[in-house]
C-alpha atoms as a PDB file:
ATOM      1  CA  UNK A   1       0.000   0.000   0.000  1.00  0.00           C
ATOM      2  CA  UNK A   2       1.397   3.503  -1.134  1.00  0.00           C
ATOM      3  CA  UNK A   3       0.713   6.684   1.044  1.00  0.00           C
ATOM      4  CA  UNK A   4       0.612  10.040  -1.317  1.00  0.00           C
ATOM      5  CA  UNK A   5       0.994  13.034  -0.042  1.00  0.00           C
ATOM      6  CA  UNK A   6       0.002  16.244  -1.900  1.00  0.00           C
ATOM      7  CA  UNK A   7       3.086  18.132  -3.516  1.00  0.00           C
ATOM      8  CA  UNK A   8       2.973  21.675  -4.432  1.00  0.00           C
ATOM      9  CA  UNK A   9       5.051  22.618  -8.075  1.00  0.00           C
ATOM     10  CA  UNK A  10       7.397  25.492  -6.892  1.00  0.00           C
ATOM     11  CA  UNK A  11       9.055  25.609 -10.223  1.00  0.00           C
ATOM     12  CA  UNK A  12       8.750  24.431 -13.500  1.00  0.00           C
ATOM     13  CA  UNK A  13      11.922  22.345 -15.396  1.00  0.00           C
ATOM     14  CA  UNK A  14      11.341  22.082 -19.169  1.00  0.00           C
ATOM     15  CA  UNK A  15       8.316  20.740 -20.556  1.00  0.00           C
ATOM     16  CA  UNK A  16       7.943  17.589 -18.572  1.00  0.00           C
ATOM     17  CA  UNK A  17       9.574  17.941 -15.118  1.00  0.00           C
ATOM     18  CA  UNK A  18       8.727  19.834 -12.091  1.00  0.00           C
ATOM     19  CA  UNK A  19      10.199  20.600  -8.735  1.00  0.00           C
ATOM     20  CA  UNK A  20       7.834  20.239  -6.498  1.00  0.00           C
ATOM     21  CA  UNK A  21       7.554  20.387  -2.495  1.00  0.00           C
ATOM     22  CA  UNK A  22       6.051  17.534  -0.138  1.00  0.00           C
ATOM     23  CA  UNK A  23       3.727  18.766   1.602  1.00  0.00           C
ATOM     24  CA  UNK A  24       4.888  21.631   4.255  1.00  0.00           C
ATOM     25  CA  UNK A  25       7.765  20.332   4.539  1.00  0.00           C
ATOM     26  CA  UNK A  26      11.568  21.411   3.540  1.00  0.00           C
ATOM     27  CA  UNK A  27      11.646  18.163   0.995  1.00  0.00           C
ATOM     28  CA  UNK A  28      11.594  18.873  -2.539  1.00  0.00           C
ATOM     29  CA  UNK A  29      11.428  16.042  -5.194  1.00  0.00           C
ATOM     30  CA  UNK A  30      11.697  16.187  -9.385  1.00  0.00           C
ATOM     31  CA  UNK A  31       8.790  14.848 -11.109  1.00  0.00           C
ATOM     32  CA  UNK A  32       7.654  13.951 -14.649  1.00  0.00           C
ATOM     33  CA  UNK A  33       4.186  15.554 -15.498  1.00  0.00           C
ATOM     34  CA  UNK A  34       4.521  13.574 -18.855  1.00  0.00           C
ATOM     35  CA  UNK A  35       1.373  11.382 -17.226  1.00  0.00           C
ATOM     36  CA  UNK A  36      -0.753  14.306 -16.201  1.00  0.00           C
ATOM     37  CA  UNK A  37      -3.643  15.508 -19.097  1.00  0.00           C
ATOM     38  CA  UNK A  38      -2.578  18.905 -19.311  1.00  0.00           C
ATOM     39  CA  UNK A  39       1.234  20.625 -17.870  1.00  0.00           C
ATOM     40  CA  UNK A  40       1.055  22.060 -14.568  1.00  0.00           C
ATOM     41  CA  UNK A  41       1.518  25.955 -13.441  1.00  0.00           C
ATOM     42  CA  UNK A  42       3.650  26.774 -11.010  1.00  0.00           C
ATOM     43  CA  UNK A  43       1.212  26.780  -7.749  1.00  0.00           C
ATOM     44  CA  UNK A  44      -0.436  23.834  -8.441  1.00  0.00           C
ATOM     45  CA  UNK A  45      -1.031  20.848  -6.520  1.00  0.00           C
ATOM     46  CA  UNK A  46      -0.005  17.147  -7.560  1.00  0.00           C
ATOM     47  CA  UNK A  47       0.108  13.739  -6.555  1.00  0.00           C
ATOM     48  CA  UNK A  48       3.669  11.986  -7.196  1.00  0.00           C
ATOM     49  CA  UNK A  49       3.904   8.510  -6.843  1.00  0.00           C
ATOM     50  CA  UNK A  50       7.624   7.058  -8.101  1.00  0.00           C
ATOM     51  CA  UNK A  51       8.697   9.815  -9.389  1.00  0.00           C
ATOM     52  CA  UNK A  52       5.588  11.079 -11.707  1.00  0.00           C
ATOM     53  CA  UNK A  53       2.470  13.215 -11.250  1.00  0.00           C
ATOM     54  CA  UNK A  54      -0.566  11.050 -10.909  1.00  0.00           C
ATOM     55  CA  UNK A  55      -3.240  13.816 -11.202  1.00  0.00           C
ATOM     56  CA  UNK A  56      -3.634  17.389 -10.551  1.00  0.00           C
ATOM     57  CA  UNK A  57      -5.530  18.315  -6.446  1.00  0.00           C
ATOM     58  CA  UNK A  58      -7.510  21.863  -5.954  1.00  0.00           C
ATOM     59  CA  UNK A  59      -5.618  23.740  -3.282  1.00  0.00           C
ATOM     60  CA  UNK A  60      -8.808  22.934  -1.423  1.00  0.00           C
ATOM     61  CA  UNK A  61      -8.392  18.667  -1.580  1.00  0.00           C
ATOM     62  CA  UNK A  62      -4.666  19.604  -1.074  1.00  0.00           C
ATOM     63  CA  UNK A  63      -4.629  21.498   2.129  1.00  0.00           C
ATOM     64  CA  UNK A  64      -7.673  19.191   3.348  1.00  0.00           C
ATOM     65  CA  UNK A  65      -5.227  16.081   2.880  1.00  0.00           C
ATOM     66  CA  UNK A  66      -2.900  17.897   4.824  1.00  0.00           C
ATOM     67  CA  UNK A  67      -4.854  18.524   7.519  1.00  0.00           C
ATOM     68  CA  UNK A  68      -5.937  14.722   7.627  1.00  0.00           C
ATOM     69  CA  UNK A  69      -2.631  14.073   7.765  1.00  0.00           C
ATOM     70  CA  UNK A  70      -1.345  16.249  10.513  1.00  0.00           C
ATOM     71  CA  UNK A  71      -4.226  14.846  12.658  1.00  0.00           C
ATOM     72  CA  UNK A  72      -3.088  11.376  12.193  1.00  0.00           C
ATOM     73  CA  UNK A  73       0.504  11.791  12.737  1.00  0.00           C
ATOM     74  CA  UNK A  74      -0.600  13.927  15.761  1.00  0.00           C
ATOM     75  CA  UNK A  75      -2.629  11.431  16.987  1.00  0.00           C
ATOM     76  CA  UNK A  76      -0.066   8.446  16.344  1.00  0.00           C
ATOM     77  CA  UNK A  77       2.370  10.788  18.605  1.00  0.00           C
ATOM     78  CA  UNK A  78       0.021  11.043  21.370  1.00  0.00           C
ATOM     79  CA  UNK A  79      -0.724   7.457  21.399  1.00  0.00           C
ATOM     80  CA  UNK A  80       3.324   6.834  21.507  1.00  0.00           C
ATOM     81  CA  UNK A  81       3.918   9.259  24.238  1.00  0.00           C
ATOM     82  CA  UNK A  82       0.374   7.996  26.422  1.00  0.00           C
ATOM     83  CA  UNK A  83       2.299   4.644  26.831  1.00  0.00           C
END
């Protein structure tokens, strides 16, 4: 089972490759947007699994899967610390 966490493009490299950043995070990755229907702007929100954009998020489905994620990892911390 693969985990994807929403990626933000921060810059755009040629016509198939962006750098994009994981989530809030200080991690930036290169991915191919050769897979995605149309090229992305710089802004938008993607998907990468291995390396290449699945599929384009709204900011809104973004930031919401960031949320969900915070909670979770905040909630896996509190569990560790409770025992």
């Amino acid at each position: 089972m693969c985990l994807a966490i929403p990626t933000q493009v921060v810059e755009l490299q040629g016509e198939t490759m962006a750098r994009v950043r994981v989530g809030n995070s200080d991690t930036f990755l290169s991915a191919s947007t050769m897979l995605l229907p149309e090229p992305p702007k710089v802004g938008d929100y993607l998907i990468v699994h291995a390396g290449f954009a699945m599929h384009a998020l709204s900011g809104e489905e973004a930031l919401s899967s960031l949320e969900a994620f915070r909670e979770i990892a905040e909630a896996l911390e509190n569990e560790k610390t409770a025992k």
